[in-house]
PDB file of N, CA and C in Angstrom:
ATOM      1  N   UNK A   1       0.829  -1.171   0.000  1.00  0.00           N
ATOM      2  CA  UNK A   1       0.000   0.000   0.000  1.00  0.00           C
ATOM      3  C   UNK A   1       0.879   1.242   0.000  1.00  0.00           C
ATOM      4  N   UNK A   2       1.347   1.236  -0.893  1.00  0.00           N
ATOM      5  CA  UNK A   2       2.358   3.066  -1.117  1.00  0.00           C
ATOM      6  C   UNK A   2       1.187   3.967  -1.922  1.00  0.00           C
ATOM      7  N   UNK A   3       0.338   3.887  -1.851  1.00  0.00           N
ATOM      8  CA  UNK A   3      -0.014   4.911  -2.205  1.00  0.00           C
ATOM      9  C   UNK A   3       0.077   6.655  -1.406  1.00  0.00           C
ATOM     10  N   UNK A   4      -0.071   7.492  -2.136  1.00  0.00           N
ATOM     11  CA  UNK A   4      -0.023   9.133  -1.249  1.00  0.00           C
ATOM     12  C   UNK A   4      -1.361   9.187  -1.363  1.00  0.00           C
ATOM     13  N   UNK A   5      -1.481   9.847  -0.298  1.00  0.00           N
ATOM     14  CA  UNK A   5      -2.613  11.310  -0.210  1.00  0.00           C
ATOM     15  C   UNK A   5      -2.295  12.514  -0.509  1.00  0.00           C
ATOM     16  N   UNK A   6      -3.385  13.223  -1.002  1.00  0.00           N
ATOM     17  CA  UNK A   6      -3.314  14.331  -1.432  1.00  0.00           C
ATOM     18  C   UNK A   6      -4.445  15.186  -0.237  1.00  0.00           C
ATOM     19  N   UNK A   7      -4.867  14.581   0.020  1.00  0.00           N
ATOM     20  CA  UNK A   7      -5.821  15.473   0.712  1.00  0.00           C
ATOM     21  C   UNK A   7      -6.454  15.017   2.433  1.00  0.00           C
ATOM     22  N   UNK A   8      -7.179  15.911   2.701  1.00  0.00           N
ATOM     23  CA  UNK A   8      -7.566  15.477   3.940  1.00  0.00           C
ATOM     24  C   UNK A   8      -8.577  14.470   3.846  1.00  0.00           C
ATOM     25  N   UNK A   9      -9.499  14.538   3.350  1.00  0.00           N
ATOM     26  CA  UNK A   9     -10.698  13.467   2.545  1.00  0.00           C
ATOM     27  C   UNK A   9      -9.917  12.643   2.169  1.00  0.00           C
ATOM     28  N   UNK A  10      -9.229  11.817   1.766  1.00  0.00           N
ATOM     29  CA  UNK A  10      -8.564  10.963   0.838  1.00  0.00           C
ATOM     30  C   UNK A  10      -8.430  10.408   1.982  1.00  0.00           C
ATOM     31  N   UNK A  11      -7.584  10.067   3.578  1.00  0.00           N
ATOM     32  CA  UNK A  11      -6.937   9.441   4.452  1.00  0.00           C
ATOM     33  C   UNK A  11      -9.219   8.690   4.667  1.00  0.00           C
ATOM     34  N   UNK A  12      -8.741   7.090   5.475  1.00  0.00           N
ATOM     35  CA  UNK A  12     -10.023   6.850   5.804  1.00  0.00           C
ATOM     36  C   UNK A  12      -9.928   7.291   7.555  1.00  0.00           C
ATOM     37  N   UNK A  13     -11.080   6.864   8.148  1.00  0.00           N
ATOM     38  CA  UNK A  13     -11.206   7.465   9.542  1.00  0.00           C
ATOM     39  C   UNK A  13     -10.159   7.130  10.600  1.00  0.00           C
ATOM     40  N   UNK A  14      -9.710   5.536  10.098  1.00  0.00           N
ATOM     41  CA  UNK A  14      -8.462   5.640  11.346  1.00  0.00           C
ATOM     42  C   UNK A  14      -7.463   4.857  10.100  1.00  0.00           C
ATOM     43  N   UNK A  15      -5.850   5.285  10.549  1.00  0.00           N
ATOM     44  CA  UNK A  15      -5.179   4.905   9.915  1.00  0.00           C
ATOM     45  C   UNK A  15      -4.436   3.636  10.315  1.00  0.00           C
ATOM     46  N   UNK A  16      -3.915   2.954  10.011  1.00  0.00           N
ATOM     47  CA  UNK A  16      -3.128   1.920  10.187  1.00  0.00           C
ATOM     48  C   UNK A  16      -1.701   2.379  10.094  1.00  0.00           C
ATOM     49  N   UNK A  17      -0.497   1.120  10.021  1.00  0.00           N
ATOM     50  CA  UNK A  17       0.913   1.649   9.910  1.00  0.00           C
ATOM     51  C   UNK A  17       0.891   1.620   8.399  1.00  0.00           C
ATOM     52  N   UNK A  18       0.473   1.227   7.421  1.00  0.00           N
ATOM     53  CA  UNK A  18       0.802   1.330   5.966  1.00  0.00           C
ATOM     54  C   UNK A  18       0.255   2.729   6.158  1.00  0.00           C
ATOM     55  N   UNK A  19      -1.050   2.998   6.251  1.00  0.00           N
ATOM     56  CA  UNK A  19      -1.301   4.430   5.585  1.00  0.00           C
ATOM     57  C   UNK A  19      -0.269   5.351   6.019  1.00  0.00           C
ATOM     58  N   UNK A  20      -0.054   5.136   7.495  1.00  0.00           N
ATOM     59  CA  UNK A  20       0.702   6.633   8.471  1.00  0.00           C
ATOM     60  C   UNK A  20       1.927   6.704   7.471  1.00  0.00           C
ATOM     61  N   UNK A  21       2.292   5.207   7.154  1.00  0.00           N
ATOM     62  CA  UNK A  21       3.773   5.273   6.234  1.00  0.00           C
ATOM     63  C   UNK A  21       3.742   6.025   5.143  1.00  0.00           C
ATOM     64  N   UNK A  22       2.384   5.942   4.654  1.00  0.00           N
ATOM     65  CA  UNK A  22       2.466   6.334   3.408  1.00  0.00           C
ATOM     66  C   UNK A  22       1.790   7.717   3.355  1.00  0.00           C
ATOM     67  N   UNK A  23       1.540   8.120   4.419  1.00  0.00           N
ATOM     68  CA  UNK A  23       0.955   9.528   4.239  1.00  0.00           C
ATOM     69  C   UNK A  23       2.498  10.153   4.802  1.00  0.00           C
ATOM     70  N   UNK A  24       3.050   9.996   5.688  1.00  0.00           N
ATOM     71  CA  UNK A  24       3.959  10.661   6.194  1.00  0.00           C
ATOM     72  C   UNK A  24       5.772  10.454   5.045  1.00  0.00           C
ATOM     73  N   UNK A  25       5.184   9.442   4.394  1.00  0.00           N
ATOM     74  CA  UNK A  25       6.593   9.205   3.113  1.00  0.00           C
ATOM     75  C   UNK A  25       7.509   8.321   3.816  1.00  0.00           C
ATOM     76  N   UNK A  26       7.247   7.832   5.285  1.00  0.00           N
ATOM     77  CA  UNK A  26       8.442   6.660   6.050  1.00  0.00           C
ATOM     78  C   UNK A  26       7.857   4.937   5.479  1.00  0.00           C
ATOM     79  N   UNK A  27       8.656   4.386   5.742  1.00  0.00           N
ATOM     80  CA  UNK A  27       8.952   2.920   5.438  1.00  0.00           C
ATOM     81  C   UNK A  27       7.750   2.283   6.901  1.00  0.00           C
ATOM     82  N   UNK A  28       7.591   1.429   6.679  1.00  0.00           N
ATOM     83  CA  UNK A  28       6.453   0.383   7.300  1.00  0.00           C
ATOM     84  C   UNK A  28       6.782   0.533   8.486  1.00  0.00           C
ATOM     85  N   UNK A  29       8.522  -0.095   9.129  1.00  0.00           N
ATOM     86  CA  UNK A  29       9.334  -0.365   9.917  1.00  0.00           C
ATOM     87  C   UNK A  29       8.851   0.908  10.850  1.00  0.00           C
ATOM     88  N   UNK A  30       9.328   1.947  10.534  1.00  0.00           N
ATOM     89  CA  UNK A  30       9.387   3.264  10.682  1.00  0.00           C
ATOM     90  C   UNK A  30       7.913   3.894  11.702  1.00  0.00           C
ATOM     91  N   UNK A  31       6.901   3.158  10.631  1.00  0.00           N
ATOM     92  CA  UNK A  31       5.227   3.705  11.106  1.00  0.00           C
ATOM     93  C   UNK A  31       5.007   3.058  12.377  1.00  0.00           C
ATOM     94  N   UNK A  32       5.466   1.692  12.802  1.00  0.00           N
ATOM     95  CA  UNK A  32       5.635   0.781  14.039  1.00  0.00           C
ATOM     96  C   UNK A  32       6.052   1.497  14.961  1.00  0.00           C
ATOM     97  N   UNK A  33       7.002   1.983  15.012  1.00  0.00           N
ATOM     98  CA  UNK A  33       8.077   2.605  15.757  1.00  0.00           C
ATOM     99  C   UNK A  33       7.476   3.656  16.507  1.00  0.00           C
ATOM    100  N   UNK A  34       6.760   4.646  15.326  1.00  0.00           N
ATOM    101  CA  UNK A  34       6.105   5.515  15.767  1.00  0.00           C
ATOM    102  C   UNK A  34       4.381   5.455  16.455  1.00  0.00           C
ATOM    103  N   UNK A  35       3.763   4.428  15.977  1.00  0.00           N
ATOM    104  CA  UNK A  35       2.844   3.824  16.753  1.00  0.00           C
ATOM    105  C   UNK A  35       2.970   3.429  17.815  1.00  0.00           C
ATOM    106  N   UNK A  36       4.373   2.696  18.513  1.00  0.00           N
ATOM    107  CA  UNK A  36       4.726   2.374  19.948  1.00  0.00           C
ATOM    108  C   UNK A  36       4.962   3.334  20.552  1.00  0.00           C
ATOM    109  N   UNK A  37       5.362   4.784  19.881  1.00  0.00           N
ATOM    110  CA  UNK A  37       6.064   5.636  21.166  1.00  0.00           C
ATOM    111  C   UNK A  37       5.321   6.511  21.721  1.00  0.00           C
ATOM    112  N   UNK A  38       5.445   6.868  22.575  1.00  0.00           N
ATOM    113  CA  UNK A  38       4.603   8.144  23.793  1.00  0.00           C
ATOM    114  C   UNK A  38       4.430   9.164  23.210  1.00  0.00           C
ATOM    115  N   UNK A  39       2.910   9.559  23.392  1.00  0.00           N
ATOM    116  CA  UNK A  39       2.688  10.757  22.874  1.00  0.00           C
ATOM    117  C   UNK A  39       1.954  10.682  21.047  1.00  0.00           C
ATOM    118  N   UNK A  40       1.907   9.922  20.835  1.00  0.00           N
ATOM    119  CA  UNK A  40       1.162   9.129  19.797  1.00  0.00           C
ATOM    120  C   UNK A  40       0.191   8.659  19.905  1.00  0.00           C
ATOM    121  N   UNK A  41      -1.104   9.313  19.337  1.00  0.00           N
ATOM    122  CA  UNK A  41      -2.305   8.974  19.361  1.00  0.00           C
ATOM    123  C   UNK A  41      -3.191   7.576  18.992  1.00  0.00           C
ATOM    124  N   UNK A  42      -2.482   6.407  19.640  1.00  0.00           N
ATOM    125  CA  UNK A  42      -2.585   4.988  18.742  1.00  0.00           C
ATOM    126  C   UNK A  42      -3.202   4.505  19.842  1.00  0.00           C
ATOM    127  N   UNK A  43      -4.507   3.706  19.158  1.00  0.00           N
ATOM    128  CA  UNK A  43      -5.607   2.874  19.809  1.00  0.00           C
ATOM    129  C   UNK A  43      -5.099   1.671  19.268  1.00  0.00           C
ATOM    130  N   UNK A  44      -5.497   0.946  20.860  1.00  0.00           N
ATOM    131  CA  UNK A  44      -4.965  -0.604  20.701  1.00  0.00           C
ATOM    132  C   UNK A  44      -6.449  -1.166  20.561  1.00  0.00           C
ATOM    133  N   UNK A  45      -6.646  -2.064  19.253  1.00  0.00           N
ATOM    134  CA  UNK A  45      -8.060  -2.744  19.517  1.00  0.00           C
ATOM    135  C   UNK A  45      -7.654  -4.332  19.056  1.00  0.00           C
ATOM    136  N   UNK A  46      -7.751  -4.636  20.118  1.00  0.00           N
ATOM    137  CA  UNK A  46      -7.416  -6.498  19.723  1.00  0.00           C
ATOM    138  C   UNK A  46      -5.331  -6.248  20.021  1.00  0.00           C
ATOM    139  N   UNK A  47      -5.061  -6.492  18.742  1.00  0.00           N
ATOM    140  CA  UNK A  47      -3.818  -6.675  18.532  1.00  0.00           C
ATOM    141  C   UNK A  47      -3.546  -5.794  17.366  1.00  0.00           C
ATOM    142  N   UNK A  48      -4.616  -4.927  16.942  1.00  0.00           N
ATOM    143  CA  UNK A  48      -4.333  -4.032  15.894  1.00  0.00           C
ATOM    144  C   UNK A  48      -4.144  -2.603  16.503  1.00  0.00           C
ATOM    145  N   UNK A  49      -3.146  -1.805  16.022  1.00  0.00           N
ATOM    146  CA  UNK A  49      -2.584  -0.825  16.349  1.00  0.00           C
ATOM    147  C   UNK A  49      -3.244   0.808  15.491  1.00  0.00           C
ATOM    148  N   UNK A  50      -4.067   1.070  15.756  1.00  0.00           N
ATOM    149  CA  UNK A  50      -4.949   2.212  14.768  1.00  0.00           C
ATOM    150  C   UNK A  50      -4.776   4.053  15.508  1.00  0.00           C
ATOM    151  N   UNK A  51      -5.238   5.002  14.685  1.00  0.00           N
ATOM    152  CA  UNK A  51      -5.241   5.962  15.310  1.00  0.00           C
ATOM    153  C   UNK A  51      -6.302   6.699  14.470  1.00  0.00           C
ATOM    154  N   UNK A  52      -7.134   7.057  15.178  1.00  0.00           N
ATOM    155  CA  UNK A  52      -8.170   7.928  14.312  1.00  0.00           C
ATOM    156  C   UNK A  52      -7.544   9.256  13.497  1.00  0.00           C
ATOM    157  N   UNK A  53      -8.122   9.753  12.091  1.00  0.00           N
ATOM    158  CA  UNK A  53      -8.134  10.697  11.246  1.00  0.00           C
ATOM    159  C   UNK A  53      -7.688  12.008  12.217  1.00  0.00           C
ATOM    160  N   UNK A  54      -8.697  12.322  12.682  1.00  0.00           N
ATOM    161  CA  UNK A  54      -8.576  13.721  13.298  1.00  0.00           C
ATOM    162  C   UNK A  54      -7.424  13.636  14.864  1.00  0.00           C
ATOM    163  N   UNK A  55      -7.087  12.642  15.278  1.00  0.00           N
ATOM    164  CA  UNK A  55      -5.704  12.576  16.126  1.00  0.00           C
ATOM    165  C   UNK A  55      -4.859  12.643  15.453  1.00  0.00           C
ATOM    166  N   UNK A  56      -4.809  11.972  14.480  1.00  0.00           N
ATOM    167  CA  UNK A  56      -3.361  11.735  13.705  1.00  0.00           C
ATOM    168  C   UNK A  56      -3.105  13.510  13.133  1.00  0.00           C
ATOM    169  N   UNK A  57      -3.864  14.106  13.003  1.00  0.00           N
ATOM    170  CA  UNK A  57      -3.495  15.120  12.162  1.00  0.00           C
ATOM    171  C   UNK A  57      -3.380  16.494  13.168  1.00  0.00           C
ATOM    172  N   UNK A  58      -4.170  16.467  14.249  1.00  0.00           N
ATOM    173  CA  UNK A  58      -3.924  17.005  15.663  1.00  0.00           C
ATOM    174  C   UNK A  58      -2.553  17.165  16.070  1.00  0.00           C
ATOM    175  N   UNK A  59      -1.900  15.652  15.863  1.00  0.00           N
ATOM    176  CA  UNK A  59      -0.879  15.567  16.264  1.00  0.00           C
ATOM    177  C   UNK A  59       0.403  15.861  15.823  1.00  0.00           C
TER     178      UNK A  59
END
């Protein structure tokens, strides 16, 4: 999933680590990293690691 965004509409409501990667231009590895660390708006549901639209961009 490399695709870009162009816009705010374009991202869906919560992102995953492919999108964050690919909205922010970092590698997969990279989006993990930043999903684990403090201060990062990332909801744990199950074992999936998500962050809603309007946090991610808050942030």
């Amino acid at each position: 999933m490399r695709s870009q965004f162009t816009s705010y509409e374009q991202l869906p409501i919560t992102l995953t680590a492919d999108h964050i990667a690919a909205a922010l231009g970092i590698s997969r590895a990279n989006a993990y990293i930043l999903l684990r660390s403090d201060g990062f708006p990332t909801l744990h549901i199950g074992k999936r690691m998500v962050v809603p639209k309007d946090r991610f961009l808050q942030w």
